[in-house]
N, C-alpha and C. Protein backbone atom coordinates (compact mmCIF):
# COMPACT_ATOMS: atom_id res chain seq x y z
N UNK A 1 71.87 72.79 117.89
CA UNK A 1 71.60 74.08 117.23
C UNK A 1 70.13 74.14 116.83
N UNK A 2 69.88 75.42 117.07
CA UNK A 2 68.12 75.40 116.38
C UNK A 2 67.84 75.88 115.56
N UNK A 3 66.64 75.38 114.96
CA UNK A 3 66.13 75.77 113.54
C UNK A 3 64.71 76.75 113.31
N UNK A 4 64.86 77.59 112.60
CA UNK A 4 63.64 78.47 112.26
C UNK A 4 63.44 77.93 111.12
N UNK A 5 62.35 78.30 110.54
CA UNK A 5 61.59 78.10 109.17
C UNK A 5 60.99 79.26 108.79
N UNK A 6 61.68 80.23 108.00
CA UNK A 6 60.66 81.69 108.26
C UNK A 6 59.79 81.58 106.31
N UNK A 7 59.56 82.16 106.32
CA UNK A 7 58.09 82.19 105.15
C UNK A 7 56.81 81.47 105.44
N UNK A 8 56.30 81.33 106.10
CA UNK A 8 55.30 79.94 106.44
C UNK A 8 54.26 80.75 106.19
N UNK A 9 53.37 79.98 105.13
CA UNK A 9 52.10 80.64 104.63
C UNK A 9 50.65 79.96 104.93
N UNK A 10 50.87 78.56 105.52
CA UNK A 10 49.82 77.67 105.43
C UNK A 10 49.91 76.55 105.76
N UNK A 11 49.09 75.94 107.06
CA UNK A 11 49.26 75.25 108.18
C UNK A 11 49.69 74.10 107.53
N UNK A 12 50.01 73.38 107.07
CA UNK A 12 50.14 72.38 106.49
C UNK A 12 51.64 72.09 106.40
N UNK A 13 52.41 73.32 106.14
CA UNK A 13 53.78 73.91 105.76
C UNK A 13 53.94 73.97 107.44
N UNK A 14 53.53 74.46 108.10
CA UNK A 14 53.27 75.03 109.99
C UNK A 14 54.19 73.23 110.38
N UNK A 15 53.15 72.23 110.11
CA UNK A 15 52.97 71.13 110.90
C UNK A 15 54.28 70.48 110.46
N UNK A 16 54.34 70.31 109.03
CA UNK A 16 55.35 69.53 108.77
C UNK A 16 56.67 70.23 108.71
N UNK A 17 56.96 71.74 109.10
CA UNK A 17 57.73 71.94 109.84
C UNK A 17 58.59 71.74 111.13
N UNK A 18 57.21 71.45 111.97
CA UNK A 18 57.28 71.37 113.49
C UNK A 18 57.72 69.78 113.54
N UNK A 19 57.53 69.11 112.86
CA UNK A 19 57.18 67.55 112.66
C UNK A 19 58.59 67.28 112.11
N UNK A 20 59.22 67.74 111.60
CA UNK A 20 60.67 67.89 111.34
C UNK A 20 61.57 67.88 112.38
N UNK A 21 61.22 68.95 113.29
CA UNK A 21 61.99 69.20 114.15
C UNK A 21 62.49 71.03 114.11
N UNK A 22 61.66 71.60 113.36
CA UNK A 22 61.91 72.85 113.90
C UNK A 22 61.56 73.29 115.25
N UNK A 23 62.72 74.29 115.60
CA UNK A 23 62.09 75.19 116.71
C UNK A 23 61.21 76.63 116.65
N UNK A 24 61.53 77.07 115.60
CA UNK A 24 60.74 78.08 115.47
C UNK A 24 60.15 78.20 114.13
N UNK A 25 59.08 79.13 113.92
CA UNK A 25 58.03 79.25 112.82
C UNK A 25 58.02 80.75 112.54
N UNK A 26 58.58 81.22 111.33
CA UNK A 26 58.65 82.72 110.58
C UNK A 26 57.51 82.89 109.89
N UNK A 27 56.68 84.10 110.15
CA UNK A 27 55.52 84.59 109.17
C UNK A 27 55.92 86.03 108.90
N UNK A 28 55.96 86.03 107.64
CA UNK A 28 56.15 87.50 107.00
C UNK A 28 55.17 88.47 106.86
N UNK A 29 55.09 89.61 108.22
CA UNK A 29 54.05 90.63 107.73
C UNK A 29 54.78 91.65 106.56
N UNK A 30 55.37 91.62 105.48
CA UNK A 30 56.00 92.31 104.61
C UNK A 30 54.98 92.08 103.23
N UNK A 31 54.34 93.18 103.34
CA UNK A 31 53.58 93.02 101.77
C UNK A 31 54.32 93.17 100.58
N UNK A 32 55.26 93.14 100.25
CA UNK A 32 56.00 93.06 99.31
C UNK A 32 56.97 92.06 98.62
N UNK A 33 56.48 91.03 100.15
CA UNK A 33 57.16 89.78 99.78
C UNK A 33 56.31 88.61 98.99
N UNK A 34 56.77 88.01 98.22
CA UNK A 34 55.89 87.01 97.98
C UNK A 34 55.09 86.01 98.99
N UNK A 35 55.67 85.55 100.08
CA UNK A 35 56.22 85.16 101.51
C UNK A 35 55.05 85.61 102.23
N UNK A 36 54.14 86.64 101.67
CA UNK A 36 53.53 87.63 102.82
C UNK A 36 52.16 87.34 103.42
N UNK A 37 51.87 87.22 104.59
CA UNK A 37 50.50 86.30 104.92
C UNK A 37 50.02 87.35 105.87
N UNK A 38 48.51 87.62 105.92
CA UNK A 38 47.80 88.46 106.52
C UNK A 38 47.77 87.87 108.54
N UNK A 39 47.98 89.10 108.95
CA UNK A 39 47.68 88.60 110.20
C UNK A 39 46.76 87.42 110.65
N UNK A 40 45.84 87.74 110.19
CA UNK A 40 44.58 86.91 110.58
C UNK A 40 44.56 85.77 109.92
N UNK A 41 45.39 85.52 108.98
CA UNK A 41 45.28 83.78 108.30
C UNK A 41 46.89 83.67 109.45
N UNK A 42 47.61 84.24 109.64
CA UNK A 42 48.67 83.80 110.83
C UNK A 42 48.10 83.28 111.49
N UNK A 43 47.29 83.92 112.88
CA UNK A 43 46.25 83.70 113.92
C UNK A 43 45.77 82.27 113.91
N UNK A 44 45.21 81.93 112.56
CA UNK A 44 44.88 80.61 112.07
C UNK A 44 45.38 79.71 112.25
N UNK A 45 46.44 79.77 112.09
CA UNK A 45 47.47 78.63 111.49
C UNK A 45 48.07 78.41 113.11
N UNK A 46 48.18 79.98 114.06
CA UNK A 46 49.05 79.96 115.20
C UNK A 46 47.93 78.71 116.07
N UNK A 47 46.91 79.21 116.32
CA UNK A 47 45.61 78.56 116.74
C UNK A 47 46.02 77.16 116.71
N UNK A 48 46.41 76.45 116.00
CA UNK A 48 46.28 75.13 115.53
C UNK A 48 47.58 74.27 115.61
N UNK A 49 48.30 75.43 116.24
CA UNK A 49 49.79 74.54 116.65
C UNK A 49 49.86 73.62 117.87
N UNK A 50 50.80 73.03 117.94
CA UNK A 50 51.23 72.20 119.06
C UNK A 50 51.99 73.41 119.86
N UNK A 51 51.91 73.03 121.68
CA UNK A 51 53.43 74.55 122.25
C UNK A 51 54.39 74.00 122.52
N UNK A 52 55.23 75.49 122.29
CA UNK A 52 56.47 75.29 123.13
C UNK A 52 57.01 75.62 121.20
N UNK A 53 56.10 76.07 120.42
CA UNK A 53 56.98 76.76 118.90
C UNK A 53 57.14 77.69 119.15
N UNK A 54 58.43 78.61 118.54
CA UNK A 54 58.50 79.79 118.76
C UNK A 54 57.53 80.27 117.67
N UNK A 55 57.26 81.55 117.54
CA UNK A 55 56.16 82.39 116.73
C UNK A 55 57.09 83.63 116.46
N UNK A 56 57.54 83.78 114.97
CA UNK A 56 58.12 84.57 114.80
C UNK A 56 57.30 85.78 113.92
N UNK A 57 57.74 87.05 114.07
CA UNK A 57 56.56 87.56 112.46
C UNK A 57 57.71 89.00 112.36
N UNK A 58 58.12 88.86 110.85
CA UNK A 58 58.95 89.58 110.12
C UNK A 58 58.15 90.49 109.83
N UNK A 59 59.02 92.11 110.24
CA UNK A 59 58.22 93.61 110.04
C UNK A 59 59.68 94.34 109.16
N UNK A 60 58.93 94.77 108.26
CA UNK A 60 60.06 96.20 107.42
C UNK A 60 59.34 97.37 107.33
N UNK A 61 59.73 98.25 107.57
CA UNK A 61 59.20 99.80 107.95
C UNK A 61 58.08 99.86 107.77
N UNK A 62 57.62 99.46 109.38
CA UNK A 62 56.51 99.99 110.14
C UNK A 62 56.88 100.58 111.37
N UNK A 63 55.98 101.04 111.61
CA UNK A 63 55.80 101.51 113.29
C UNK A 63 56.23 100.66 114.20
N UNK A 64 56.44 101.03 115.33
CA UNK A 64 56.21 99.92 116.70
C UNK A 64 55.09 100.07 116.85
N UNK A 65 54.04 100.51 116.85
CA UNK A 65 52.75 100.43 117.22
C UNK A 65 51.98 99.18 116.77
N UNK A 66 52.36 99.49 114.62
CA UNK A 66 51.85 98.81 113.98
C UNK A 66 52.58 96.98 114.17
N UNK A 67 53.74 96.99 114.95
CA UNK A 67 54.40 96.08 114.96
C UNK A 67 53.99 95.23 116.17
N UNK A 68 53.38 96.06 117.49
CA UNK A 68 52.98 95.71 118.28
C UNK A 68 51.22 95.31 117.92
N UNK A 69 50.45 96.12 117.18
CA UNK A 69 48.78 95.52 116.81
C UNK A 69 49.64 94.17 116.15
N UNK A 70 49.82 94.11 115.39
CA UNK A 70 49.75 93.00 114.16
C UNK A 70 50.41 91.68 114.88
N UNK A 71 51.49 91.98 116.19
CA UNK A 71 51.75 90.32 117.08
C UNK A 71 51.00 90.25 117.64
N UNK A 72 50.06 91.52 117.90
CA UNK A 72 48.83 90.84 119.19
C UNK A 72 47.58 89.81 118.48
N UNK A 73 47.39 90.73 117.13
CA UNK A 73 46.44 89.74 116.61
C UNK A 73 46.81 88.69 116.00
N UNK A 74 48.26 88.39 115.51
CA UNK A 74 48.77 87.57 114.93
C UNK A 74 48.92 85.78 115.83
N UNK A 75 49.05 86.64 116.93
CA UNK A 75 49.63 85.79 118.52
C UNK A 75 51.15 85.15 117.89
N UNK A 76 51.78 86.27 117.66
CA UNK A 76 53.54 86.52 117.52
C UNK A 76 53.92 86.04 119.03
N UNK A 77 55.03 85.36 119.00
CA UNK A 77 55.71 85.89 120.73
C UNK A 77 56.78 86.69 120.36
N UNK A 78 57.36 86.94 119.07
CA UNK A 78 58.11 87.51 118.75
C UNK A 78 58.25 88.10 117.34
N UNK A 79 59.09 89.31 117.42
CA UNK A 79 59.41 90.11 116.38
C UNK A 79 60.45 90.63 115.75
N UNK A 80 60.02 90.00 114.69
CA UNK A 80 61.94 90.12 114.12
C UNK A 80 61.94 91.56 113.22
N UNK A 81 62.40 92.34 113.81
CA UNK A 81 62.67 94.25 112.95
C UNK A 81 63.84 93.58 112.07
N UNK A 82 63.19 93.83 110.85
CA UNK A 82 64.10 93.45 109.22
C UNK A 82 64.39 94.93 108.68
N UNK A 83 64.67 95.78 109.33
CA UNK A 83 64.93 96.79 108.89
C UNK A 83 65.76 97.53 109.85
N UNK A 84 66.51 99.03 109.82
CA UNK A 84 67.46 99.81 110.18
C UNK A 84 66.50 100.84 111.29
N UNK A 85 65.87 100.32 112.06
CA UNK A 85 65.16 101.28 112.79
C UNK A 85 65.69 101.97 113.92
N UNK A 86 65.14 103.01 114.14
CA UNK A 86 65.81 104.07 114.99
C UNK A 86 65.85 103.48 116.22
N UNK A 87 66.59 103.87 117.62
CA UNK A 87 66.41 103.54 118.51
C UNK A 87 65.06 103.35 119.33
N UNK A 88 64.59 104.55 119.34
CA UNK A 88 62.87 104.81 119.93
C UNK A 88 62.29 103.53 119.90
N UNK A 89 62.16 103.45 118.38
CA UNK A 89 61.24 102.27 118.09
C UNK A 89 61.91 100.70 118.94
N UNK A 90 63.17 100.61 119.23
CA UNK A 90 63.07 99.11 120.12
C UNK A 90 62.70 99.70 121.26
N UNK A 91 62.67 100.78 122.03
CA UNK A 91 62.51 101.34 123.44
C UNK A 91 60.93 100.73 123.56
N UNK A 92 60.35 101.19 122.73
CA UNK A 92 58.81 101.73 122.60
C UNK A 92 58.09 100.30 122.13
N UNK A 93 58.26 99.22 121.89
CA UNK A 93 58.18 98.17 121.41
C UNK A 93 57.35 97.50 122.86
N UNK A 94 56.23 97.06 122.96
CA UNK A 94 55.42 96.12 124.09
C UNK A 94 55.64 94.53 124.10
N UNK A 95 56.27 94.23 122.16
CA UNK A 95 56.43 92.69 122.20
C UNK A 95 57.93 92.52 121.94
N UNK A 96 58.60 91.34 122.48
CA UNK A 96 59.65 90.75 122.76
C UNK A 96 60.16 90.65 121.36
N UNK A 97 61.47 91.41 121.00
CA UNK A 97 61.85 91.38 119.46
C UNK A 97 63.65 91.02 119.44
N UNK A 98 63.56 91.13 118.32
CA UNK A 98 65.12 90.78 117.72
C UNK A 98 65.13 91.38 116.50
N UNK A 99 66.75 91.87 116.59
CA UNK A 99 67.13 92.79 115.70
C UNK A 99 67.81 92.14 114.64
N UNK A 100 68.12 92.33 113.35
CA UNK A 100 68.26 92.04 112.28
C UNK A 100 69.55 92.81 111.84
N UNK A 101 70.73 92.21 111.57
CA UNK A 101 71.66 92.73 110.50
C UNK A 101 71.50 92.31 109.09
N UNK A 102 71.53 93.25 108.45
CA UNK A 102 71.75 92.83 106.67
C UNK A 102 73.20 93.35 106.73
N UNK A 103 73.73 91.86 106.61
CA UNK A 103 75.44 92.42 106.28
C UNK A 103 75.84 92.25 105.43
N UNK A 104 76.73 93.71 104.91
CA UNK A 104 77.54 94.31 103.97
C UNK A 104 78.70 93.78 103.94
N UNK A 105 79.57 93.63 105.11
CA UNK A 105 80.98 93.11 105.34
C UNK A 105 80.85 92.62 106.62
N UNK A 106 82.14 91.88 106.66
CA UNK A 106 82.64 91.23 107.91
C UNK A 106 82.00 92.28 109.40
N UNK A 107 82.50 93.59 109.03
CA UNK A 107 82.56 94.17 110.48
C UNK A 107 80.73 94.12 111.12
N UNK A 108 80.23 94.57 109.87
CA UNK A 108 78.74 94.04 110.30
C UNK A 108 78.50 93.14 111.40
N UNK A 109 79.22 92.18 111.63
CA UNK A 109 78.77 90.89 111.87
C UNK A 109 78.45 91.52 113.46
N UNK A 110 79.77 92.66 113.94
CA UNK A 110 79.87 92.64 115.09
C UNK A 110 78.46 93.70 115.95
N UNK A 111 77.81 94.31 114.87
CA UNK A 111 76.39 94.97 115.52
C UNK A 111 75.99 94.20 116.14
N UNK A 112 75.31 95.16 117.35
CA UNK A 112 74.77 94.33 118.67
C UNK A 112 75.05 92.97 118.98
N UNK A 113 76.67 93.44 119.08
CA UNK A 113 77.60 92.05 119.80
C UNK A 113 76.78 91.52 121.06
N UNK A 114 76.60 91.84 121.67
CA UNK A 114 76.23 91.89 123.14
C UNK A 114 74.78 91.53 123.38
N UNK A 115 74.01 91.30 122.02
CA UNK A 115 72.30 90.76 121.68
C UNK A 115 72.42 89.31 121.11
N UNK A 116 71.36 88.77 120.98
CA UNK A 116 70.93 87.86 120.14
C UNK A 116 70.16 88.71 119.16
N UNK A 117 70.81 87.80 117.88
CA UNK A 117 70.19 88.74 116.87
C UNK A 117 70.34 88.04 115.70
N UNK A 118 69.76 88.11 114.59
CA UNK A 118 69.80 87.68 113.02
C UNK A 118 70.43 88.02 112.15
N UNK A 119 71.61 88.12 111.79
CA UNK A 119 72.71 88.09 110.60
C UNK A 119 72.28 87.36 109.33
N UNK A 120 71.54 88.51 108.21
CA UNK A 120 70.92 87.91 106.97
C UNK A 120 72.48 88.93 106.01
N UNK A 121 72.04 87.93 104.85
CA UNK A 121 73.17 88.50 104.02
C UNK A 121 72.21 90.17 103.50
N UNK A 122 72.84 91.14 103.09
CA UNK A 122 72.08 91.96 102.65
C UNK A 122 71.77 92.17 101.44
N UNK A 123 70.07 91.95 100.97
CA UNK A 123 69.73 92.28 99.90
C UNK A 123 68.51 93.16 99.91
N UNK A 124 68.55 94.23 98.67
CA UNK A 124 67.65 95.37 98.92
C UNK A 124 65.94 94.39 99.02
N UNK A 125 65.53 93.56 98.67
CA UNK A 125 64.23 92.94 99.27
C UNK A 125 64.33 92.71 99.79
N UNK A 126 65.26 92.56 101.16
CA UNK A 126 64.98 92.14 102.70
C UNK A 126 64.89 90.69 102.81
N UNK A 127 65.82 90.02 102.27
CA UNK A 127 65.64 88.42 102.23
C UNK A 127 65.01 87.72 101.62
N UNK A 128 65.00 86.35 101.96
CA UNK A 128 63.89 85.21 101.03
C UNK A 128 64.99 85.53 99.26
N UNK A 129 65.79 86.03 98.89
CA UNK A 129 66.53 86.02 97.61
C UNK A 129 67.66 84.43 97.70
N UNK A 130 67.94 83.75 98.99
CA UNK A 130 69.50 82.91 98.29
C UNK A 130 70.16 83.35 98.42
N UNK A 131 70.48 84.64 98.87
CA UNK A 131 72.00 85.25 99.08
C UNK A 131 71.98 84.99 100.36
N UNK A 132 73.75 84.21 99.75
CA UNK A 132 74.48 83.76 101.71
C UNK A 132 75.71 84.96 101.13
N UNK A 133 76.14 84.67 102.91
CA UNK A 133 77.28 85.24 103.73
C UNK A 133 78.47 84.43 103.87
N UNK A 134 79.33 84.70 102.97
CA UNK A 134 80.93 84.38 102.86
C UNK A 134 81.23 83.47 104.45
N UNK A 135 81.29 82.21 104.23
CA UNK A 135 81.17 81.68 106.00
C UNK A 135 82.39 82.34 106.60
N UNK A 136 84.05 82.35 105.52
CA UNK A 136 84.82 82.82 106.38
C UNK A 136 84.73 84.26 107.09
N UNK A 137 83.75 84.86 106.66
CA UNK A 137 83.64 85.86 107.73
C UNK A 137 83.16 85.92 109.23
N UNK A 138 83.06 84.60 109.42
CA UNK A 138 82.61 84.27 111.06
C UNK A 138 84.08 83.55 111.76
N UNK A 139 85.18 83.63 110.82
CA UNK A 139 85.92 82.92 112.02
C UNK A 139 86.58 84.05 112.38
N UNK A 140 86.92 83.57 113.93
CA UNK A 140 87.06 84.47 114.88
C UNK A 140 86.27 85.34 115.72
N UNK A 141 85.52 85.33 115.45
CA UNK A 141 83.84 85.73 115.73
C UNK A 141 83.37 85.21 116.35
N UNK A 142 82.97 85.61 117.40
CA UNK A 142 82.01 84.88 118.78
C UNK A 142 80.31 84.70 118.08
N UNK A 143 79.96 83.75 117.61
CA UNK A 143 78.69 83.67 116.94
C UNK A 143 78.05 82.86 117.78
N UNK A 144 78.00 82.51 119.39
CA UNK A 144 77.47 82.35 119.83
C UNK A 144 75.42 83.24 120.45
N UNK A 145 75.69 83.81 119.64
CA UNK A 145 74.38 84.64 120.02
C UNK A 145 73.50 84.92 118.53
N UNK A 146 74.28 84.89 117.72
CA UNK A 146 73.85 84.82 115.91
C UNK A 146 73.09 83.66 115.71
N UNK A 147 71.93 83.94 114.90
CA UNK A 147 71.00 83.12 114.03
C UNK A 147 71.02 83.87 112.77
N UNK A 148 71.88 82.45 112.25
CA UNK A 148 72.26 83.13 110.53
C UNK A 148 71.58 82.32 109.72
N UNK A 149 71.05 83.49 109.31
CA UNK A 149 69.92 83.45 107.56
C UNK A 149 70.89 83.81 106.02
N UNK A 150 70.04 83.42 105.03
CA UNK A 150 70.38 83.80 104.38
C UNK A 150 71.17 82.87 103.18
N UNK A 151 70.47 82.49 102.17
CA UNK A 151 70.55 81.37 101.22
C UNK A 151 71.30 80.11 101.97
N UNK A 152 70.89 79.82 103.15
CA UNK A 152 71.01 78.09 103.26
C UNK A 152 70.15 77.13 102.78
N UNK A 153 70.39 75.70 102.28
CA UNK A 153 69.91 74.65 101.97
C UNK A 153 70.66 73.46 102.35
N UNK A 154 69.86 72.58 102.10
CA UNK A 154 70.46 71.35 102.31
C UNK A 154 71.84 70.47 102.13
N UNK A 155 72.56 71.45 101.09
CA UNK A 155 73.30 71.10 99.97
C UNK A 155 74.76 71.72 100.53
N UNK A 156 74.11 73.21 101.53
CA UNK A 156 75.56 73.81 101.55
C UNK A 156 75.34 73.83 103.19
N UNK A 157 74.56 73.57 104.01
CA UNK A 157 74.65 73.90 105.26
C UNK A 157 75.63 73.13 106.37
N UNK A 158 76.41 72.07 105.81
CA UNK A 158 77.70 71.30 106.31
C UNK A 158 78.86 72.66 106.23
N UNK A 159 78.81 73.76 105.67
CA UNK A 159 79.54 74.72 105.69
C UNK A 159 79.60 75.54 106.70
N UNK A 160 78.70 75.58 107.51
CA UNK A 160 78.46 76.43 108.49
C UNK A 160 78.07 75.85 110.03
N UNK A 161 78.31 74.88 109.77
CA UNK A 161 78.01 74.18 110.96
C UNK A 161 79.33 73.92 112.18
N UNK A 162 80.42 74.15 111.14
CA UNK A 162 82.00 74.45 112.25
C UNK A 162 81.66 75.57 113.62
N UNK A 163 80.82 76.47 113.26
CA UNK A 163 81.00 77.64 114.15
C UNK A 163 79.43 77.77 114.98
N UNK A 164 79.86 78.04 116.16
CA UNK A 164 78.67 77.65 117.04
C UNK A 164 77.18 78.53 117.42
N UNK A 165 76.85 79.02 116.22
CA UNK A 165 75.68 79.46 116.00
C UNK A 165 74.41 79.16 117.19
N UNK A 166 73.94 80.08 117.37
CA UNK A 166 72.57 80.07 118.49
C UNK A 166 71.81 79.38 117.47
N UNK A 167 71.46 79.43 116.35
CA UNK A 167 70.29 78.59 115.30
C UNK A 167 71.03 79.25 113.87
N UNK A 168 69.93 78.14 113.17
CA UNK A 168 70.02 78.88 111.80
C UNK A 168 68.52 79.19 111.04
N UNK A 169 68.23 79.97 110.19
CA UNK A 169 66.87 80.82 110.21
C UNK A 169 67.14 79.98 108.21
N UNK A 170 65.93 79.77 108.14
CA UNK A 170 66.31 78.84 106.49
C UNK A 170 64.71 79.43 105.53
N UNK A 171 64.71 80.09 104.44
CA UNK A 171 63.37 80.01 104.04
C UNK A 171 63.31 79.52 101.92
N UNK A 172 63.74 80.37 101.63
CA UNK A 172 63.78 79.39 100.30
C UNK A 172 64.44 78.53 100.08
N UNK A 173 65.77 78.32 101.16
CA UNK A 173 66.06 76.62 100.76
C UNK A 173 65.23 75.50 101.03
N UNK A 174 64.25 75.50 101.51
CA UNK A 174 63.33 74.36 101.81
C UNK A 174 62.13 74.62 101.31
N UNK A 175 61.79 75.21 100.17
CA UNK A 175 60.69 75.74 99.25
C UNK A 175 60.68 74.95 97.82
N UNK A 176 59.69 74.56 97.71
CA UNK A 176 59.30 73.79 95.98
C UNK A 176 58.99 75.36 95.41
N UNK A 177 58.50 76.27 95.70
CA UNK A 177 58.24 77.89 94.80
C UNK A 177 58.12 78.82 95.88
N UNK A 178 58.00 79.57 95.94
CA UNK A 178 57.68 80.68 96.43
C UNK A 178 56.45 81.09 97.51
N UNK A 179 56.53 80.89 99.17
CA UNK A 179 55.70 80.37 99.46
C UNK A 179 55.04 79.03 99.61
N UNK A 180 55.85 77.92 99.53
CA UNK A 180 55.52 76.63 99.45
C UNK A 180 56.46 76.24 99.58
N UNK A 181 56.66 75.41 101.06
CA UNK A 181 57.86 75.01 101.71
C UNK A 181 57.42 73.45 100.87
N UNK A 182 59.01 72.57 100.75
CA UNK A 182 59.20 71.24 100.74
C UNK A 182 59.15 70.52 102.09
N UNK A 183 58.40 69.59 101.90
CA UNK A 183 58.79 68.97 103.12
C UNK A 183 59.93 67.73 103.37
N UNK A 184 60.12 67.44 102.02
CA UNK A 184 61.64 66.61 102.18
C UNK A 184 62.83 66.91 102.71
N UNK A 185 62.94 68.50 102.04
CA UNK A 185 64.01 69.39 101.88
C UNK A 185 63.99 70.18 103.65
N UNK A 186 62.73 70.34 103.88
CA UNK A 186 62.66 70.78 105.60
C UNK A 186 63.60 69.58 106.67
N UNK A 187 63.23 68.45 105.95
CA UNK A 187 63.48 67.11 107.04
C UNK A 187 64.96 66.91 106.85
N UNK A 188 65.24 67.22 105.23
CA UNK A 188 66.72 67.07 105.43
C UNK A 188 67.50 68.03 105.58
N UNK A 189 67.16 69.37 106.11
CA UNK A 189 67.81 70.56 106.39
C UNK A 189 67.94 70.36 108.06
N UNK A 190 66.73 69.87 108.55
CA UNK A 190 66.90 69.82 109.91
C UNK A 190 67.91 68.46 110.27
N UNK A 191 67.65 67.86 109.79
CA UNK A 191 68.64 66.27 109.88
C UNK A 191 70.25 66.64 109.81
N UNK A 192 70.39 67.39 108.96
CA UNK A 192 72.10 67.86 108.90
C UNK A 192 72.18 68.72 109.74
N UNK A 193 70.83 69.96 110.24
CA UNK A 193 71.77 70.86 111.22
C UNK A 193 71.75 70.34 112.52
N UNK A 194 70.79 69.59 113.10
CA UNK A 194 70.83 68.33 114.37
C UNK A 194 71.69 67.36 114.90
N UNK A 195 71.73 66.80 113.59
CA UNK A 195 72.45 65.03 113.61
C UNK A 195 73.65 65.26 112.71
N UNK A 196 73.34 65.99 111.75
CA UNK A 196 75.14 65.79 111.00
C UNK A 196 74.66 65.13 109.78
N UNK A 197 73.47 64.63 109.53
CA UNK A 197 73.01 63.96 108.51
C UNK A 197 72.83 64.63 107.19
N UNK A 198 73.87 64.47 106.25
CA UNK A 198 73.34 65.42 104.70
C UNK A 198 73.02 64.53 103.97
């Protein structure tokens, strides 16, 4: 199963992510998040990676335009729409994205069955809060294409590991504050969702 790390503010947090064993790397273009890092210190940090990371960068109501400038300068390979956007906007989209459920209930789960996509629990700040998703609402549920976010840590992620998830997307459980990932808590988040190790 694979692992994202989304909040990443500063290369340091980047490396000893990757050095863990993540597969992918979340940067929040959301100015409203604490979480929130300017394109161009992204760019930075992207610059200085090892390849073959994914490059993720979290957008809430913007444009596709603005969604498409900000991965080009960011050097995103991808874009995660954290918000309810109209159709147009995935049509009209130039960079490679993924769609986002904030789920309310079970039936949620089943939006864009037929995608790969991100199942966050729903909270009106758009994530990064600790709120998880009731696990029994995935049985029976083909969650083979789901990367579920949404208050995991180290502590509870043996809960969710029965059901065969495409990845799991993790950002304040592996944080000493806000914006400042742990790196213990990274190593042992990835260790249990890999190896089984809690």
């Amino acid at each position: 199963m694979r692992v994202k790390i989304c909040g990443i503010t500063n290369l340091q947090d980047a490396l000893d992510a990757i050095e863990a064993g993540a597969d992918a790397l979340g940067f929040v273009f959301y100015e409203k998040s604490p979480r929130y890092i300017t394109p161009e210190a992204a760019a930075r940090i992207v610059s200085q990676l090892p390849p073959f990371v994914e490059r993720t960068g979290l957008f809430v109501n913007v444009t596709g335009d603005e969604i498409d400038r900000i991965c080009k300068t960011a050097r995103m390979s991808l874009a995660q729409i954290h918000f309810d956007a109209p159709d147009h906007l995935y049509t009209s989209l130039r960079t490679k994205h993924i769609k986002v459920v904030r789920a309310r209930s079970r039936e949620d789960l089943l939006r864009f069955a037929d995608e790969y996509r991100i199942v966050d629990a729903f909270v009106e700040s758009y994530g990064g809060e600790g709120k998880r998703i009731d696990p029994t609402w995935f049985e029976g549920i083909d969650c083979r294409k789901i990367i579920l976010a949404g208050g995991l840590n180290g502590e509870n992620v043996h809960e969710v590991l029965r059901f065969p998830f495409y990845a799991l997307d993790v950002s304040s459980g592996v944080e000493k504050k806000k914006g400042k990932k742990d790196k213990m808590k990274m190593q042992n988040f990835i260790k249990a969702v890999k190896y089984g190790k809690v």
